[in-house]
PDB file of N, CA and C in Angstrom:
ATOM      1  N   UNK A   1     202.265 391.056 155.861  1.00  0.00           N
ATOM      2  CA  UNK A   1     201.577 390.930 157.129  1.00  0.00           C
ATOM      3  C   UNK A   1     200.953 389.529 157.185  1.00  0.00           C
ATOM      4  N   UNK A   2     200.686 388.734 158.383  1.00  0.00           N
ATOM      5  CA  UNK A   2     200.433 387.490 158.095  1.00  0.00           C
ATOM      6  C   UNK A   2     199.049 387.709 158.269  1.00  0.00           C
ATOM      7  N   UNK A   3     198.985 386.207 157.930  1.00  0.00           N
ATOM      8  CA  UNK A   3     197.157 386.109 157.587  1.00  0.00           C
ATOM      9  C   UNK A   3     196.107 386.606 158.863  1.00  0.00           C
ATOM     10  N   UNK A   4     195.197 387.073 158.893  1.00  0.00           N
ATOM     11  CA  UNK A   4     194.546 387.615 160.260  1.00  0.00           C
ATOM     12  C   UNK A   4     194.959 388.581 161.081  1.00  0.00           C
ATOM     13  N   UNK A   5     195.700 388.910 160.703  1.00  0.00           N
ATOM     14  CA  UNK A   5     196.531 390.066 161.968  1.00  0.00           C
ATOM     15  C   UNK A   5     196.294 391.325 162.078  1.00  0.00           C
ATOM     16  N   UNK A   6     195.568 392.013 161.030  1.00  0.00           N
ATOM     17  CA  UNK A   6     194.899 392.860 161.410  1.00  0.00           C
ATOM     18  C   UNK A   6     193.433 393.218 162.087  1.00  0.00           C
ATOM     19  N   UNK A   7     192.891 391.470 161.802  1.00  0.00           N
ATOM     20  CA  UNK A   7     190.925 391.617 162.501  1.00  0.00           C
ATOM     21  C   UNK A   7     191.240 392.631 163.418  1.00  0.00           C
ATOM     22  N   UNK A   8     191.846 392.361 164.369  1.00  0.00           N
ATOM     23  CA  UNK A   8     191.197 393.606 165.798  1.00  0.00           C
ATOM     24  C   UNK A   8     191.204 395.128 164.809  1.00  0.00           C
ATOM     25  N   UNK A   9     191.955 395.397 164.345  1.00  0.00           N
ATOM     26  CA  UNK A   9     192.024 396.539 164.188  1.00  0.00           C
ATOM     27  C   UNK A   9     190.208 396.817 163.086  1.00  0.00           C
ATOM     28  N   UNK A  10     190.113 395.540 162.418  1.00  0.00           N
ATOM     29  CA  UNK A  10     189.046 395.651 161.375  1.00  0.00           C
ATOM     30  C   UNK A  10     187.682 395.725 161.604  1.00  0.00           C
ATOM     31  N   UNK A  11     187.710 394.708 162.926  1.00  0.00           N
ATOM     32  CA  UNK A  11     186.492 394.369 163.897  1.00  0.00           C
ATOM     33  C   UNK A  11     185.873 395.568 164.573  1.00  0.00           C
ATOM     34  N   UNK A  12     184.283 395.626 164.368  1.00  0.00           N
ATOM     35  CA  UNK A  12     183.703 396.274 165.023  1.00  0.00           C
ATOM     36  C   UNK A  12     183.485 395.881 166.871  1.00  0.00           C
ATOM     37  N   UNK A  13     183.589 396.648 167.724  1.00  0.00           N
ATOM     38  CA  UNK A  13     183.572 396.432 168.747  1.00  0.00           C
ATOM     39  C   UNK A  13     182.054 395.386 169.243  1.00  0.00           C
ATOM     40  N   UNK A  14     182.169 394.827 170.052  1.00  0.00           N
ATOM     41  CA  UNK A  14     181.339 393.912 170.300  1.00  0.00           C
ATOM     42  C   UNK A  14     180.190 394.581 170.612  1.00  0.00           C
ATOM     43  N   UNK A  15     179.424 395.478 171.474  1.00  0.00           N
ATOM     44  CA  UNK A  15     178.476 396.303 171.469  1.00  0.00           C
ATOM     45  C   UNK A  15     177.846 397.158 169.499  1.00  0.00           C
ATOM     46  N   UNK A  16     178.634 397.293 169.072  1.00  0.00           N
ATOM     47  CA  UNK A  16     177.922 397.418 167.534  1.00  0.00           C
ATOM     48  C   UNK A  16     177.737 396.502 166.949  1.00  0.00           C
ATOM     49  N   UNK A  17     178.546 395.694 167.253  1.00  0.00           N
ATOM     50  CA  UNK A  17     177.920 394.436 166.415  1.00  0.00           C
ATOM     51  C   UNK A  17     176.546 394.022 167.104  1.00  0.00           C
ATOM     52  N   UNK A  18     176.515 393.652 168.148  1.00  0.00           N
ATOM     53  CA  UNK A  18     175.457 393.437 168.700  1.00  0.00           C
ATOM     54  C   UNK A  18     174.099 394.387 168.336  1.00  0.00           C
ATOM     55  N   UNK A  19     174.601 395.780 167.901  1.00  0.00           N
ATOM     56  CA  UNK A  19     173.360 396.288 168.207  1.00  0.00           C
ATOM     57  C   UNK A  19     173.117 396.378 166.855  1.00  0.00           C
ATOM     58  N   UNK A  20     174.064 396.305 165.633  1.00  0.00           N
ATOM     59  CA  UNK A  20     173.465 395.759 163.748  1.00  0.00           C
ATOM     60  C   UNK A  20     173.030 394.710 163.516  1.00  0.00           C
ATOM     61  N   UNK A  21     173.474 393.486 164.755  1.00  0.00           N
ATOM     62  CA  UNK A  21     172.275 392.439 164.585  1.00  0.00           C
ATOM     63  C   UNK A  21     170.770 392.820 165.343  1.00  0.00           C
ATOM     64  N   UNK A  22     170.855 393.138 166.189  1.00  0.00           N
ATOM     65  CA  UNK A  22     169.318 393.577 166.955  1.00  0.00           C
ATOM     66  C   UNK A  22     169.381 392.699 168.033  1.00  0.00           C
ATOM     67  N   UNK A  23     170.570 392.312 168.699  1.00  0.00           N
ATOM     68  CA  UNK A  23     170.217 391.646 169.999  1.00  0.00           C
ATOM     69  C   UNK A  23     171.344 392.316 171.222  1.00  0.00           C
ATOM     70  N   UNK A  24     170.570 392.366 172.345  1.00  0.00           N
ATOM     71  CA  UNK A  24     171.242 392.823 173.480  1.00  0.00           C
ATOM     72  C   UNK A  24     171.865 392.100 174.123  1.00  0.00           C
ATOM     73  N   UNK A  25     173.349 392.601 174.699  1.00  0.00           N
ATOM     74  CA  UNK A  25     174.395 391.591 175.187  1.00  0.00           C
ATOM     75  C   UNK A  25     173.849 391.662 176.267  1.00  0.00           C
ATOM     76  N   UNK A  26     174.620 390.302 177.101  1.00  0.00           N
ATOM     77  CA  UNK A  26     174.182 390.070 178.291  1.00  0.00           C
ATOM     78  C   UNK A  26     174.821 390.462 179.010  1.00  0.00           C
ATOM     79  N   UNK A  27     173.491 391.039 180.512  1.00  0.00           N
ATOM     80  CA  UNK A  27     174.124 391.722 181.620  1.00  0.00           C
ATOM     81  C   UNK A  27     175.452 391.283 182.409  1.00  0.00           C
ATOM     82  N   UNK A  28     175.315 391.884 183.829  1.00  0.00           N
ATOM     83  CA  UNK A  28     176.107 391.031 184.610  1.00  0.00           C
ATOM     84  C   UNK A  28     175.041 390.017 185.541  1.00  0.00           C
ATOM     85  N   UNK A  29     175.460 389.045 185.809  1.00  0.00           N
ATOM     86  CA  UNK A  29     174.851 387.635 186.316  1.00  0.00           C
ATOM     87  C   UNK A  29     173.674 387.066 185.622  1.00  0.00           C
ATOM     88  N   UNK A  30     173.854 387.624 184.245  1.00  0.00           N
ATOM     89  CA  UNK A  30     172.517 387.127 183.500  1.00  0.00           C
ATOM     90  C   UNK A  30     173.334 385.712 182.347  1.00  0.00           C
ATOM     91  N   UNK A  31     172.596 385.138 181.614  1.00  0.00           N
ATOM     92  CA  UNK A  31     172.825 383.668 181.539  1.00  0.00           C
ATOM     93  C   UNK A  31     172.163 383.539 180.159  1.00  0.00           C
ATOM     94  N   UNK A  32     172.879 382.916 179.244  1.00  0.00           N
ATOM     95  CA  UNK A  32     171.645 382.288 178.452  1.00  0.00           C
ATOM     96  C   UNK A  32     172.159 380.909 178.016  1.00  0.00           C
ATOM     97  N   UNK A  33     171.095 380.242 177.184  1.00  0.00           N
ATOM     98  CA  UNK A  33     171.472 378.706 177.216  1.00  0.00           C
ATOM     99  C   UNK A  33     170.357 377.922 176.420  1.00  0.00           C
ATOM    100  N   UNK A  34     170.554 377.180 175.429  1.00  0.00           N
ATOM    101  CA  UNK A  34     169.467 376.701 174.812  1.00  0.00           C
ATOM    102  C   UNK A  34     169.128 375.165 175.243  1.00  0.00           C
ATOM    103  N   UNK A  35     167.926 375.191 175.279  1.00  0.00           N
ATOM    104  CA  UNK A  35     167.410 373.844 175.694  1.00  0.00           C
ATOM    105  C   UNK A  35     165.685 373.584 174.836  1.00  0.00           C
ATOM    106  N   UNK A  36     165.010 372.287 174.896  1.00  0.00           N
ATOM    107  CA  UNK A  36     163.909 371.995 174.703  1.00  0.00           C
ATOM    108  C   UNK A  36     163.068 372.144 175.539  1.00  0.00           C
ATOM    109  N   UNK A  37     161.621 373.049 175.043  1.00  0.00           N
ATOM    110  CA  UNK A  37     160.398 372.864 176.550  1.00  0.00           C
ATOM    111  C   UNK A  37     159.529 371.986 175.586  1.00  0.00           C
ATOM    112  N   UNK A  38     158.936 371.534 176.521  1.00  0.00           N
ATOM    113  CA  UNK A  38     157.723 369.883 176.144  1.00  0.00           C
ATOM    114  C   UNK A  38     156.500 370.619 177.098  1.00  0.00           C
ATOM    115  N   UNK A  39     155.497 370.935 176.436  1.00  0.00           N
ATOM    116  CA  UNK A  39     153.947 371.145 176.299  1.00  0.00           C
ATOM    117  C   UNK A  39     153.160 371.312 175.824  1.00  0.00           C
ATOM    118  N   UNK A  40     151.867 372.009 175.987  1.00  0.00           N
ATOM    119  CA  UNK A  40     150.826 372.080 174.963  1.00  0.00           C
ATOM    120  C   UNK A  40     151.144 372.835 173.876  1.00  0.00           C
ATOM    121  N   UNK A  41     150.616 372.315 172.644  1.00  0.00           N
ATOM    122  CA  UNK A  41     151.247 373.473 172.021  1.00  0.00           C
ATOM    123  C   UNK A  41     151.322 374.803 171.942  1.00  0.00           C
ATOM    124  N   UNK A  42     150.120 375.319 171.832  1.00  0.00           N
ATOM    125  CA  UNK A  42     149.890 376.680 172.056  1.00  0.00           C
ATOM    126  C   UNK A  42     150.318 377.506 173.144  1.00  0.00           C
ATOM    127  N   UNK A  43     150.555 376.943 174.262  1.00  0.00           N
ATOM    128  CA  UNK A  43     151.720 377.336 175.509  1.00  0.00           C
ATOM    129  C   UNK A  43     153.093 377.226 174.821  1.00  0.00           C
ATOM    130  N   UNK A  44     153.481 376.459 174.412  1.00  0.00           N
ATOM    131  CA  UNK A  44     155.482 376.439 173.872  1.00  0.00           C
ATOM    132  C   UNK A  44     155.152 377.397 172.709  1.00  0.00           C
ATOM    133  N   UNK A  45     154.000 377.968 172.009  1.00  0.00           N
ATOM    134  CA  UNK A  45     154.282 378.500 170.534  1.00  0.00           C
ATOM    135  C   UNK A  45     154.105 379.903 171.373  1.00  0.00           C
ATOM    136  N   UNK A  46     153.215 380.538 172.445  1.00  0.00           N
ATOM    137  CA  UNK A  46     153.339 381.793 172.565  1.00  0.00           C
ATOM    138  C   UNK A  46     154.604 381.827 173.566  1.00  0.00           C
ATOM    139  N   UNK A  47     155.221 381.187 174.248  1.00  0.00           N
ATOM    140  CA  UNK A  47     156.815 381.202 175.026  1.00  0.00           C
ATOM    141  C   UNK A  47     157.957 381.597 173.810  1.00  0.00           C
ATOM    142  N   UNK A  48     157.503 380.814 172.507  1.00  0.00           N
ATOM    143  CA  UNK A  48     158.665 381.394 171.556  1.00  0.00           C
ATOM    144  C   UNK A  48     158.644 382.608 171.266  1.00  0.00           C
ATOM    145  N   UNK A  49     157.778 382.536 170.847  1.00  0.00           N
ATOM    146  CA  UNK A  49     157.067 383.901 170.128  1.00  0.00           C
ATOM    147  C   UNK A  49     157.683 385.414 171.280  1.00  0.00           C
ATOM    148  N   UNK A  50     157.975 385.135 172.587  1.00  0.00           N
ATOM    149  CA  UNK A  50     158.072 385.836 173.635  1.00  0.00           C
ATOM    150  C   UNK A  50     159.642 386.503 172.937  1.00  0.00           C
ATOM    151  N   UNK A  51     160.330 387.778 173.440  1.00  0.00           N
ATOM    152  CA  UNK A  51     161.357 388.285 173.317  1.00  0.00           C
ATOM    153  C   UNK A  51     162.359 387.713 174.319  1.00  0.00           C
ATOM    154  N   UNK A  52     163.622 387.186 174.293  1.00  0.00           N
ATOM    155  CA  UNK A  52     164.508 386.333 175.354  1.00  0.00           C
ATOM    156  C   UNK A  52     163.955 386.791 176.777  1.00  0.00           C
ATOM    157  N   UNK A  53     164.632 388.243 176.702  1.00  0.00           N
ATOM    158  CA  UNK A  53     163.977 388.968 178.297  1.00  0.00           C
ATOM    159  C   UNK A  53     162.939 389.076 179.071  1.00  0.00           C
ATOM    160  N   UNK A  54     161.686 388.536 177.715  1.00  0.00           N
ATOM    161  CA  UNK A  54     160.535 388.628 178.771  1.00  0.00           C
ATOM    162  C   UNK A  54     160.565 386.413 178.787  1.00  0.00           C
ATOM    163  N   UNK A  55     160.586 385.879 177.899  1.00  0.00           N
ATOM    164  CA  UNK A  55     160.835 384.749 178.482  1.00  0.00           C
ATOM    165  C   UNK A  55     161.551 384.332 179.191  1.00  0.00           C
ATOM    166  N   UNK A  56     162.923 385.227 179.801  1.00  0.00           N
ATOM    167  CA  UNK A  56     163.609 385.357 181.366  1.00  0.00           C
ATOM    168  C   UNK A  56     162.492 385.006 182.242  1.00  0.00           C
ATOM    169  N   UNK A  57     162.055 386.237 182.183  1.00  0.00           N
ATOM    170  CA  UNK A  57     160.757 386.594 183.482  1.00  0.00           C
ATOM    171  C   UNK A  57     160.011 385.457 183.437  1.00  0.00           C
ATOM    172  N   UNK A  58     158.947 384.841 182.311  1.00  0.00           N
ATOM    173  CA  UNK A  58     158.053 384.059 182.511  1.00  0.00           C
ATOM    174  C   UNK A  58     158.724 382.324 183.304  1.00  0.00           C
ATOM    175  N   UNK A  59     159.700 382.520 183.075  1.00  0.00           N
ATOM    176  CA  UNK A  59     160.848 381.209 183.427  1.00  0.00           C
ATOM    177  C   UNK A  59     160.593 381.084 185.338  1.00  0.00           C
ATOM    178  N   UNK A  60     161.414 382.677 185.325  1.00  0.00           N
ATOM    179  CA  UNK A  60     161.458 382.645 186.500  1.00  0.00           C
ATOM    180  C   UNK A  60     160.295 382.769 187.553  1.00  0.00           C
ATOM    181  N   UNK A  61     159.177 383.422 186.984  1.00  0.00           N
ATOM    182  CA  UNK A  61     157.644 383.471 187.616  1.00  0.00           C
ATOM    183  C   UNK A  61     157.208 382.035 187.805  1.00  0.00           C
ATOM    184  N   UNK A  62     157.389 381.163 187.191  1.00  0.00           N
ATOM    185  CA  UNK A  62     156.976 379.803 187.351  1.00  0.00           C
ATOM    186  C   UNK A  62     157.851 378.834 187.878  1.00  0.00           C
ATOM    187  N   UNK A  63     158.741 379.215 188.012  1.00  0.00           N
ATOM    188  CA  UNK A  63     159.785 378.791 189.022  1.00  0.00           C
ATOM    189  C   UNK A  63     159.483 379.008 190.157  1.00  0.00           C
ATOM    190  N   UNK A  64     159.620 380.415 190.733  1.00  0.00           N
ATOM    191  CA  UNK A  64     158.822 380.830 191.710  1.00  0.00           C
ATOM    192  C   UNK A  64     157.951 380.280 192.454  1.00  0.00           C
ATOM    193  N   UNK A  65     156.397 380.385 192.058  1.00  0.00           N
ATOM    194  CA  UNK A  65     155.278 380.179 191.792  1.00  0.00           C
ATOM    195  C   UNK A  65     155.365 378.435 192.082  1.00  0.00           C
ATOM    196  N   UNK A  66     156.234 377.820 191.663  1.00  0.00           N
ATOM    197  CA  UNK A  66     155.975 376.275 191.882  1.00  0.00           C
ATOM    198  C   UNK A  66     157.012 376.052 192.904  1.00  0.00           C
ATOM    199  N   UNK A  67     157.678 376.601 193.640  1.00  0.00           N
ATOM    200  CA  UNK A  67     158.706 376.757 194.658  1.00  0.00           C
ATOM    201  C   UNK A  67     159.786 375.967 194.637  1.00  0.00           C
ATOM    202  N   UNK A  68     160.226 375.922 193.232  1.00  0.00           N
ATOM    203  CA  UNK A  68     161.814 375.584 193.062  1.00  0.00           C
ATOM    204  C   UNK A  68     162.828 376.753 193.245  1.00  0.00           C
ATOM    205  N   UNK A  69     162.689 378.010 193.399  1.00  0.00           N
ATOM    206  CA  UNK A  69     163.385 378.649 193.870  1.00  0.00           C
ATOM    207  C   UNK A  69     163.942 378.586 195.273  1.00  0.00           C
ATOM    208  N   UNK A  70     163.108 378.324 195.730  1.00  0.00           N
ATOM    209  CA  UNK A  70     163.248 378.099 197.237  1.00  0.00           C
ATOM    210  C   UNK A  70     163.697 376.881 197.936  1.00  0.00           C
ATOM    211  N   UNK A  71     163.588 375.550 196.629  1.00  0.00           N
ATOM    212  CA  UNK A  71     163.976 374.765 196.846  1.00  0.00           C
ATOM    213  C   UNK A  71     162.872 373.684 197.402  1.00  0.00           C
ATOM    214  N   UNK A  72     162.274 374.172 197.047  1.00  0.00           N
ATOM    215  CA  UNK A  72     160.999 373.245 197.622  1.00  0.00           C
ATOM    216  C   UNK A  72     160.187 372.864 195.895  1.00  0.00           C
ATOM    217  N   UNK A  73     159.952 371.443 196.193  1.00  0.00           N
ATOM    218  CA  UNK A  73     159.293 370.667 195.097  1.00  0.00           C
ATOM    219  C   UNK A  73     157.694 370.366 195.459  1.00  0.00           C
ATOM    220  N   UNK A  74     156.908 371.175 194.589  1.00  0.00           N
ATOM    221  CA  UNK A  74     155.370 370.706 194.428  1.00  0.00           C
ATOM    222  C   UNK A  74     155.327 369.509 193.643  1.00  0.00           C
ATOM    223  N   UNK A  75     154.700 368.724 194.084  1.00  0.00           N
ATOM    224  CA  UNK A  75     154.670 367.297 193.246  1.00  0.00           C
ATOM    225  C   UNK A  75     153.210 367.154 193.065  1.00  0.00           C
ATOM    226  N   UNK A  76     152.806 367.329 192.199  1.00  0.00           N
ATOM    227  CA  UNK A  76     150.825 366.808 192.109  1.00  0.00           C
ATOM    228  C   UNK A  76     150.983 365.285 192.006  1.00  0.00           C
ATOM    229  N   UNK A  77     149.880 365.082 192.495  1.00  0.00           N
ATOM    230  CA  UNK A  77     149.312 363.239 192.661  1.00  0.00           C
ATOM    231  C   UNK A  77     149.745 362.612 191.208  1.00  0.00           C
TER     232      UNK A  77
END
């Protein structure tokens, strides 16, 4: 048999794997993506500290909240 040709059959389906590591696959129209945040510290250390899903939410509340959702830019002086 050649080399690799059996994984599928060996491979755990993608939902168990996911759930023997401890992380939840992503929905439908949900997104993830790594990047750098720049602030105080103690603001970026409790954002990590946050679980992905609820740092979803806090993302998008301040998005919101500063009206880039809408497309509108608050600019302070």
């Amino acid at each position: 048999m050649p080399r690799g040709q059996n994984l599928d059959r060996a491979r755990q389906p993608r939902e168990e794997r996911a759930r023997l590591l401890g992380v939840k696959l992503l929905g439908p129209g949900e997104a993830a993506q790594s990047f750098w945040v720049r602030g105080e510290k103690p603001v970026v250390e409790a954002f990590r500290r946050l679980p992905a899903e609820e740092r979803g939410k806090v993302v998008k509340a301040g998005l919101e909240a500063l009206g880039y959702l809408r497309g509108e830019e608050r600019r302070e002086p």
